[in-house]
C-alpha atoms as a PDB file:
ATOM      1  CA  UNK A   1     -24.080  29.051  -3.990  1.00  0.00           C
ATOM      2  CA  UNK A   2     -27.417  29.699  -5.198  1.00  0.00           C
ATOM      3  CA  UNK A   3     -30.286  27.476  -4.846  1.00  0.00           C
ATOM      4  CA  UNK A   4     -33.491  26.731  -6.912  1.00  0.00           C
ATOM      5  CA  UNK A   5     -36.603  26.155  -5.154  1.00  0.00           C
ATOM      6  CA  UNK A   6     -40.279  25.389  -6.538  1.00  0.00           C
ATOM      7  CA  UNK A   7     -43.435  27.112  -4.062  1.00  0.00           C
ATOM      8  CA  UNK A   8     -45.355  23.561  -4.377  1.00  0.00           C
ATOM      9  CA  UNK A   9     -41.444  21.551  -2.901  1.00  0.00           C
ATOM     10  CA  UNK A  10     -40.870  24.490  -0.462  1.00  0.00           C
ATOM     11  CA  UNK A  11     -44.308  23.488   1.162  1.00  0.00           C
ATOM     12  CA  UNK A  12     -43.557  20.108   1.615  1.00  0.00           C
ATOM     13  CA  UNK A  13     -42.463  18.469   4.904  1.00  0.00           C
ATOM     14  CA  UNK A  14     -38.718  17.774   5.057  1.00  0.00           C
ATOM     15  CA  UNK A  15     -39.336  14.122   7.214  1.00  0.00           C
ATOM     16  CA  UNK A  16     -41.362  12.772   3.843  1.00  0.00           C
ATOM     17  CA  UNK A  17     -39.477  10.214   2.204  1.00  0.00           C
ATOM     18  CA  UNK A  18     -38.925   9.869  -1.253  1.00  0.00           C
ATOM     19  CA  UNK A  19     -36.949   7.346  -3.181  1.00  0.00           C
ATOM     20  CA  UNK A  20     -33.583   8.492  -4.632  1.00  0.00           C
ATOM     21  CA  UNK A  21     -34.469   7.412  -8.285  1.00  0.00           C
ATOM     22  CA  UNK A  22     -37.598  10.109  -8.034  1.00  0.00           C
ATOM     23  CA  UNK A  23     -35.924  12.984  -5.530  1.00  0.00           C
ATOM     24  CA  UNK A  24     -35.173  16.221  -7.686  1.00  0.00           C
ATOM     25  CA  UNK A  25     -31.694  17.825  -6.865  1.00  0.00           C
ATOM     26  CA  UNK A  26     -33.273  20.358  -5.538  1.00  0.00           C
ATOM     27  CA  UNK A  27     -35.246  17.958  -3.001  1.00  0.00           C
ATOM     28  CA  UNK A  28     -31.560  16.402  -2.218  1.00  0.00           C
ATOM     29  CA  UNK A  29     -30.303  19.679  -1.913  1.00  0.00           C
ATOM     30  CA  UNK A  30     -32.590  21.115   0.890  1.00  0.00           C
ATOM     31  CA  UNK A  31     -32.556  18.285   3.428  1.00  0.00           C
ATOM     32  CA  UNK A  32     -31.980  19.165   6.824  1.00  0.00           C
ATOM     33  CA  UNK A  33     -28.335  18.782   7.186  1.00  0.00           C
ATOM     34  CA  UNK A  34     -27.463  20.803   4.097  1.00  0.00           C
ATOM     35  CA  UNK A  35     -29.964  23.389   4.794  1.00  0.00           C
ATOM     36  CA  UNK A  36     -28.438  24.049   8.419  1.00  0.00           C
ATOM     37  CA  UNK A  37     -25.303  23.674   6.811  1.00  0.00           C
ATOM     38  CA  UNK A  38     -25.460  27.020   5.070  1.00  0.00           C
ATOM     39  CA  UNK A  39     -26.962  28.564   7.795  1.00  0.00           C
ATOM     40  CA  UNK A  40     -24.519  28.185   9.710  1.00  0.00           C
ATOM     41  CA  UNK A  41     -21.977  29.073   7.020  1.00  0.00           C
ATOM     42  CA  UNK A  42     -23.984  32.709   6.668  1.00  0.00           C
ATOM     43  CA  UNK A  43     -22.929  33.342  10.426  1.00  0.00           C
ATOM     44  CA  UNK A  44     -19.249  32.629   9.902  1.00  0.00           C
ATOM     45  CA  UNK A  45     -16.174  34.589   8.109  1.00  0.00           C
ATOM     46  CA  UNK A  46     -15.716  34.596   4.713  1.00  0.00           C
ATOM     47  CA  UNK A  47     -12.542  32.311   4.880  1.00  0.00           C
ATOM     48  CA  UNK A  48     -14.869  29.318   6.412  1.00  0.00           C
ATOM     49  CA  UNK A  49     -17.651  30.474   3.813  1.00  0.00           C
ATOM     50  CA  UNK A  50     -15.437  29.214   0.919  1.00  0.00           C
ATOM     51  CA  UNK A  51     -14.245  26.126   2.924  1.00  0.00           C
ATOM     52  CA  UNK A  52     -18.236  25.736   3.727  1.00  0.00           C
ATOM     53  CA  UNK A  53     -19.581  26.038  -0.197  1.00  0.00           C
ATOM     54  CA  UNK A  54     -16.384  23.743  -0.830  1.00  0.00           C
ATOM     55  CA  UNK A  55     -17.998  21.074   1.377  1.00  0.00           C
ATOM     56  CA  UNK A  56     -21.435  21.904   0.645  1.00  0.00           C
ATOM     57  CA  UNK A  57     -20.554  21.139  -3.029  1.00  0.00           C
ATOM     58  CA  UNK A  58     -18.524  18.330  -2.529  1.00  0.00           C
ATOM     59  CA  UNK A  59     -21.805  16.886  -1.076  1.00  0.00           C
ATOM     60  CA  UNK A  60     -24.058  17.747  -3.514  1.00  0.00           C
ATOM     61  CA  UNK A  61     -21.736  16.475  -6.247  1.00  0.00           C
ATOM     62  CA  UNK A  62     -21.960  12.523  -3.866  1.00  0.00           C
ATOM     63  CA  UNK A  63     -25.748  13.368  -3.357  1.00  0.00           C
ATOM     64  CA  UNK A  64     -26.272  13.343  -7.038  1.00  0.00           C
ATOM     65  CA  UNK A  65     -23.541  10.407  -8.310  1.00  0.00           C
ATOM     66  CA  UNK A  66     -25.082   7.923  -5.777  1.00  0.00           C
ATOM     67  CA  UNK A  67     -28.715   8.720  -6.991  1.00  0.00           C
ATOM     68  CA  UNK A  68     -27.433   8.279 -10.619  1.00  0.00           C
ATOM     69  CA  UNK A  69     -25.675   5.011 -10.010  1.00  0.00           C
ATOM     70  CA  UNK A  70     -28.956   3.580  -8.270  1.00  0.00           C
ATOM     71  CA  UNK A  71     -30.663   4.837 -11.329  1.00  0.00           C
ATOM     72  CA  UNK A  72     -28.012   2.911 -13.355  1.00  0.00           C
ATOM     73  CA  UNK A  73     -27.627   0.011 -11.142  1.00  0.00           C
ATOM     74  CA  UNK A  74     -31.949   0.195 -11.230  1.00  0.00           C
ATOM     75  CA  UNK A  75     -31.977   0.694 -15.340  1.00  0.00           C
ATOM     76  CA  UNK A  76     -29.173  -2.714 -15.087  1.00  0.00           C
ATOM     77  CA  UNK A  77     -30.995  -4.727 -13.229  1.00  0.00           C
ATOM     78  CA  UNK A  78     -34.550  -4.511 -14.738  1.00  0.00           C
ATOM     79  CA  UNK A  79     -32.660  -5.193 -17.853  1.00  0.00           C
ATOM     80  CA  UNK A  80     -31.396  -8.323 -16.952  1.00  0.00           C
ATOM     81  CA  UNK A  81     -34.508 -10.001 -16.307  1.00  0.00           C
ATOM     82  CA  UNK A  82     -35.702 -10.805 -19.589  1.00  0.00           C
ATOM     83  CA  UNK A  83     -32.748  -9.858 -22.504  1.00  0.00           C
ATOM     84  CA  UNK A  84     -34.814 -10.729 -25.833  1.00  0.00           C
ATOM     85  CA  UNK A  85     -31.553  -9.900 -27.878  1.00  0.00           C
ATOM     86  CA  UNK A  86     -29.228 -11.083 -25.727  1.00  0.00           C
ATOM     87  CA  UNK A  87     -30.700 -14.615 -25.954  1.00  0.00           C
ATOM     88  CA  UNK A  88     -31.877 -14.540 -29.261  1.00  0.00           C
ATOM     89  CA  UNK A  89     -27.701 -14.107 -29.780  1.00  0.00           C
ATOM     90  CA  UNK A  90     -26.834 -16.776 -27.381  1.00  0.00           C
ATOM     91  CA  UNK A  91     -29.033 -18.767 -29.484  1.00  0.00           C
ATOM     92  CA  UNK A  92     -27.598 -17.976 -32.594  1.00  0.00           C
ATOM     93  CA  UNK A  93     -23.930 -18.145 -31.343  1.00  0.00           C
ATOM     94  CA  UNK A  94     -24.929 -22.005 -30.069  1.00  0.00           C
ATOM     95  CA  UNK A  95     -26.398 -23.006 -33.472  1.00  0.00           C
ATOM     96  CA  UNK A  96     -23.134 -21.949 -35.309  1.00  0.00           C
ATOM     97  CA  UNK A  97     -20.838 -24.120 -33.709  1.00  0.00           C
ATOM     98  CA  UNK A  98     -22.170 -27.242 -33.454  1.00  0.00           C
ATOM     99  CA  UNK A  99     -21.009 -29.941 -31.013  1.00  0.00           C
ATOM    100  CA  UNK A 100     -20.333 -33.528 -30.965  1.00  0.00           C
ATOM    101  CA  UNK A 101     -23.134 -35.506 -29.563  1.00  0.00           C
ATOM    102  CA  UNK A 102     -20.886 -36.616 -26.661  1.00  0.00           C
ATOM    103  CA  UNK A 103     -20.307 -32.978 -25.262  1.00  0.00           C
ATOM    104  CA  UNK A 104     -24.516 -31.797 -25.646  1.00  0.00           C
ATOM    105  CA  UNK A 105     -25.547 -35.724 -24.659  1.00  0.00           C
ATOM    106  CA  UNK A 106     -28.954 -34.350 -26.256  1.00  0.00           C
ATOM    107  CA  UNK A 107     -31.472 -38.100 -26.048  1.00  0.00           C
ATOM    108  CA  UNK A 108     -34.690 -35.961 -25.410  1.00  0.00           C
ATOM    109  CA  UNK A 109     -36.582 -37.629 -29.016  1.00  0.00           C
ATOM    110  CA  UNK A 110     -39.942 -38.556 -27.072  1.00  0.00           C
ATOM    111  CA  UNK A 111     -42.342 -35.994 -26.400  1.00  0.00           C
ATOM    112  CA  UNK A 112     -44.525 -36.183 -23.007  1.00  0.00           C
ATOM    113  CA  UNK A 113     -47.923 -36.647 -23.557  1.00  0.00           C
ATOM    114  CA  UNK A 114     -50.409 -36.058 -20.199  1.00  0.00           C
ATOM    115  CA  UNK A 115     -53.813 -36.060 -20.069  1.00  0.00           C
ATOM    116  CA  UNK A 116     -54.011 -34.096 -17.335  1.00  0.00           C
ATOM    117  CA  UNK A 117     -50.894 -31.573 -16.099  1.00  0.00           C
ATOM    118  CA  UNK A 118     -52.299 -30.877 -12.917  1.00  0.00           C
ATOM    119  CA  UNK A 119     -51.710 -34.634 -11.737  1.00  0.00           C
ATOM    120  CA  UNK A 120     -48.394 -34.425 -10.221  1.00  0.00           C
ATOM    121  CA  UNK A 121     -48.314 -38.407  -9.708  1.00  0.00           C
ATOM    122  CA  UNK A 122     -49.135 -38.974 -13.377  1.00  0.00           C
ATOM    123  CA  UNK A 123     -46.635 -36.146 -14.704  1.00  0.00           C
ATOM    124  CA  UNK A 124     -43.958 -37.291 -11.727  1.00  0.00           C
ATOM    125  CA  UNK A 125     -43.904 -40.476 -13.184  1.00  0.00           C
ATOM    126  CA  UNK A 126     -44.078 -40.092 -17.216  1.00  0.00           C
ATOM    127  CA  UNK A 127     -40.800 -37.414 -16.462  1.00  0.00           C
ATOM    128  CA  UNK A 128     -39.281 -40.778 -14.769  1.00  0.00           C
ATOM    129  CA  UNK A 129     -40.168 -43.373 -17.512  1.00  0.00           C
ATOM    130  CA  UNK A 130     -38.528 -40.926 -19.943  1.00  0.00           C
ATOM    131  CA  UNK A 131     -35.580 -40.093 -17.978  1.00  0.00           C
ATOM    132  CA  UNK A 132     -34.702 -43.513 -18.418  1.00  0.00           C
ATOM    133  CA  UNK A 133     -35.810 -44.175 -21.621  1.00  0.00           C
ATOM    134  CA  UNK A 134     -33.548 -41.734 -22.840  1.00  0.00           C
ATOM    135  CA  UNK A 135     -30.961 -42.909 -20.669  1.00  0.00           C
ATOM    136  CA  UNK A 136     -31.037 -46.521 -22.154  1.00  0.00           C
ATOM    137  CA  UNK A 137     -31.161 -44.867 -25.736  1.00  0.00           C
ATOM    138  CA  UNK A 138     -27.900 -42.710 -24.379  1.00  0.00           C
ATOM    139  CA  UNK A 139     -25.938 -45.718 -23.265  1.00  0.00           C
ATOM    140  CA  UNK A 140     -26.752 -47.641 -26.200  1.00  0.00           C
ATOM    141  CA  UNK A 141     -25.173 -44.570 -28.585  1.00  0.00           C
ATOM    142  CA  UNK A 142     -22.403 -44.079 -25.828  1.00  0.00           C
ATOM    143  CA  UNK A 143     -21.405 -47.849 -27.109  1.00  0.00           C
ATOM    144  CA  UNK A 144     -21.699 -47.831 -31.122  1.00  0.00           C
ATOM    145  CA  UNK A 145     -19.469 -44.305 -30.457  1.00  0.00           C
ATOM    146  CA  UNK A 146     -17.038 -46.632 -27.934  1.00  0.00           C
ATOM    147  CA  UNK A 147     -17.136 -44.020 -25.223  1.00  0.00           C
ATOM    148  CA  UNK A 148     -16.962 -45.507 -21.577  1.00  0.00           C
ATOM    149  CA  UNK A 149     -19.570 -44.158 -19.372  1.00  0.00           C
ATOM    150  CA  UNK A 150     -18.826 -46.485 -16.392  1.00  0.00           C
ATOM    151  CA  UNK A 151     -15.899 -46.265 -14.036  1.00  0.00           C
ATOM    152  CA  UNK A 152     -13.644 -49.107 -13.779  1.00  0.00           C
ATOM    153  CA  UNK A 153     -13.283 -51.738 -11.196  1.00  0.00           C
ATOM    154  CA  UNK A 154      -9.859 -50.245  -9.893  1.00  0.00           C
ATOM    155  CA  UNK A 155     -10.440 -46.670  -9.892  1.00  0.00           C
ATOM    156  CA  UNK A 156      -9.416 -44.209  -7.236  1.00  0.00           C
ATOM    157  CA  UNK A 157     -11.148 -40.695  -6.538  1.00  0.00           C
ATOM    158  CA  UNK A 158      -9.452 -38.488  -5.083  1.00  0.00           C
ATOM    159  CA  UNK A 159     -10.925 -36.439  -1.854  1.00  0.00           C
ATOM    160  CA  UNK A 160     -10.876 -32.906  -1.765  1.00  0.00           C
ATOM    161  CA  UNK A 161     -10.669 -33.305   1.828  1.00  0.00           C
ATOM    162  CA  UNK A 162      -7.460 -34.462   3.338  1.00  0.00           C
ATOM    163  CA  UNK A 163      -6.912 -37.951   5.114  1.00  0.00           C
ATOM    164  CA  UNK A 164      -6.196 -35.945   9.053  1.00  0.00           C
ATOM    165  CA  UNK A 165      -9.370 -34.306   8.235  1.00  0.00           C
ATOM    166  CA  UNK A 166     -11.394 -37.268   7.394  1.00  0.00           C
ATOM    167  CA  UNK A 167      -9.965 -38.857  10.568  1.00  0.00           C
ATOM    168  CA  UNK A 168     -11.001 -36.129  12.864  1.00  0.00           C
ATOM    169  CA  UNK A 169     -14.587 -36.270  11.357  1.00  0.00           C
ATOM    170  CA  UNK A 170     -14.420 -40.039  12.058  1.00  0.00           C
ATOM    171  CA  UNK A 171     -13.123 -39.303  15.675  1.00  0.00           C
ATOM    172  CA  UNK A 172     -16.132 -36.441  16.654  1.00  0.00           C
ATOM    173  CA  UNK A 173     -18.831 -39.233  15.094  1.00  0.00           C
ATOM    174  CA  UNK A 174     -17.894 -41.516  17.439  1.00  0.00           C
ATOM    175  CA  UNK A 175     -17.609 -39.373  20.335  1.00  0.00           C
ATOM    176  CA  UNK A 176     -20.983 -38.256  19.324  1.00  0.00           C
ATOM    177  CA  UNK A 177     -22.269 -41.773  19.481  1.00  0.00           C
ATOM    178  CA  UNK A 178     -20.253 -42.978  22.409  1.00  0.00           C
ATOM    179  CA  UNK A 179     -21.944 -39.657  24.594  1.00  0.00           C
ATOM    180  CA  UNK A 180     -25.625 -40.593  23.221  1.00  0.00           C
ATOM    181  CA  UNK A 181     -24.751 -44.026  24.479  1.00  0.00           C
ATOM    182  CA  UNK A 182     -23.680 -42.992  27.802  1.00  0.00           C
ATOM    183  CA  UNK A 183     -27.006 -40.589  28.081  1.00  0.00           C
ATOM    184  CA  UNK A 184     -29.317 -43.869  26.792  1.00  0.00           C
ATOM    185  CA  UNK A 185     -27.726 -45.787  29.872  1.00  0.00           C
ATOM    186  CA  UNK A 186     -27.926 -43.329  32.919  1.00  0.00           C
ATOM    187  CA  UNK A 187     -31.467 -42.881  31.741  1.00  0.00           C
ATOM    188  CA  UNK A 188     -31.975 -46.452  31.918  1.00  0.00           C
ATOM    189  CA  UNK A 189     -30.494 -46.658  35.408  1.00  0.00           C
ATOM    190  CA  UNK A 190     -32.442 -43.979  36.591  1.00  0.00           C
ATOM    191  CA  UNK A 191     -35.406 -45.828  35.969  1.00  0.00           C
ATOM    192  CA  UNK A 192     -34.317 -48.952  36.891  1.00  0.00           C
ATOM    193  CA  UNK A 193     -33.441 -46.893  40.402  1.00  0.00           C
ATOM    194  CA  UNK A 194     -37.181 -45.333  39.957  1.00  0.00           C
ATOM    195  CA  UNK A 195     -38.902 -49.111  39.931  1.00  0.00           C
ATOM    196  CA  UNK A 196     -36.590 -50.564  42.606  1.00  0.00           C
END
């Protein structure tokens, strides 16, 4: 198997480390494991010479798929960050199909006005009073449409958790409490015992 080697890469010091995305194959190639590798393939027969350049290749050929799928996965992921198209289509797709008003629940009408946005009391509080402004302006359109929005007297919701579980939770509370009890009295006693 023959190698290709650069004067200025030869010269370089084999512990350096260098990211996968910027090695060359020929950097991959000569570490130290696949450089004694073939030395020690020279000093063998030519029977584990072939088995040798088999492995050696079957190396190589990893070596260079896992620095191409962390260029991928790299190329992928910067990608994702900010997709201009990609939301500029989401956008589009959205405005084509247009909902009913009870599955968007869209009240925001009132635009915030702050003097300053750097006073988190001030802008903590004008994001409240609009919350519920648009609230009460979201009930009031949940009733002209006759959609209920509260739950009635009788209704049941259903746990996730079972009824044995629940129980056993109950059980280990007050086991809990009962034991800081117990600790809150022998300390008393103690120094009751301490003053007498």
């Amino acid at each position: 198997m023959a190698r290709k080697s650069s004067g200025a890469r030869k010269g370089r010091a084999v512990s350096a480390l260098v990211r996968a995305e910027d090695a060359a194959e020929e950097e991959i190639l000569e570490t130290p494991a696949l450089s004694s590798a073939a030395a020690d393939a020279s000093d063998v027969e030519s029977d584990d010479e072939d088995v040798d350049a088999e492995a050696e290749a079957e190396i190589e050929r990893r070596l260079v798929a896992e620095a191409q799928a962390e260029a991928d996965s790299a190329k992928r992921e910067s990608k994702g960050v900010y997709n201009k198209e990609a939301l500029l289509a989401l956008v589009k797709d959205w405005d084509a199909k247009p909902l009913p008003w009870v599955e968007t629940l869209d009240t925001c009408t009132v635009s915030l006005e702050l003097e300053s946005v750097h006073d988190d009391l001030k802008r903590e509080v004008a994001f409240y009073n609009n919350t519920l402004a648009m609230v009460r302006v979201a009930k009031n359109r949940l009733k002209k449409e006759g959609v209920a929005y509260k739950r009635p007297d009788d209704y049941f919701a259903e746990m996730l958790k079972s009824d044995a579980h629940m129980a056993k939770v109950k059980d280990k509370l007050i086991y809990e409490q009962k034991k800081i009890t117990a600790v809150e009295e022998r300390k008393k006693s103690q120094a009751h015992r301490k003053v007498a």
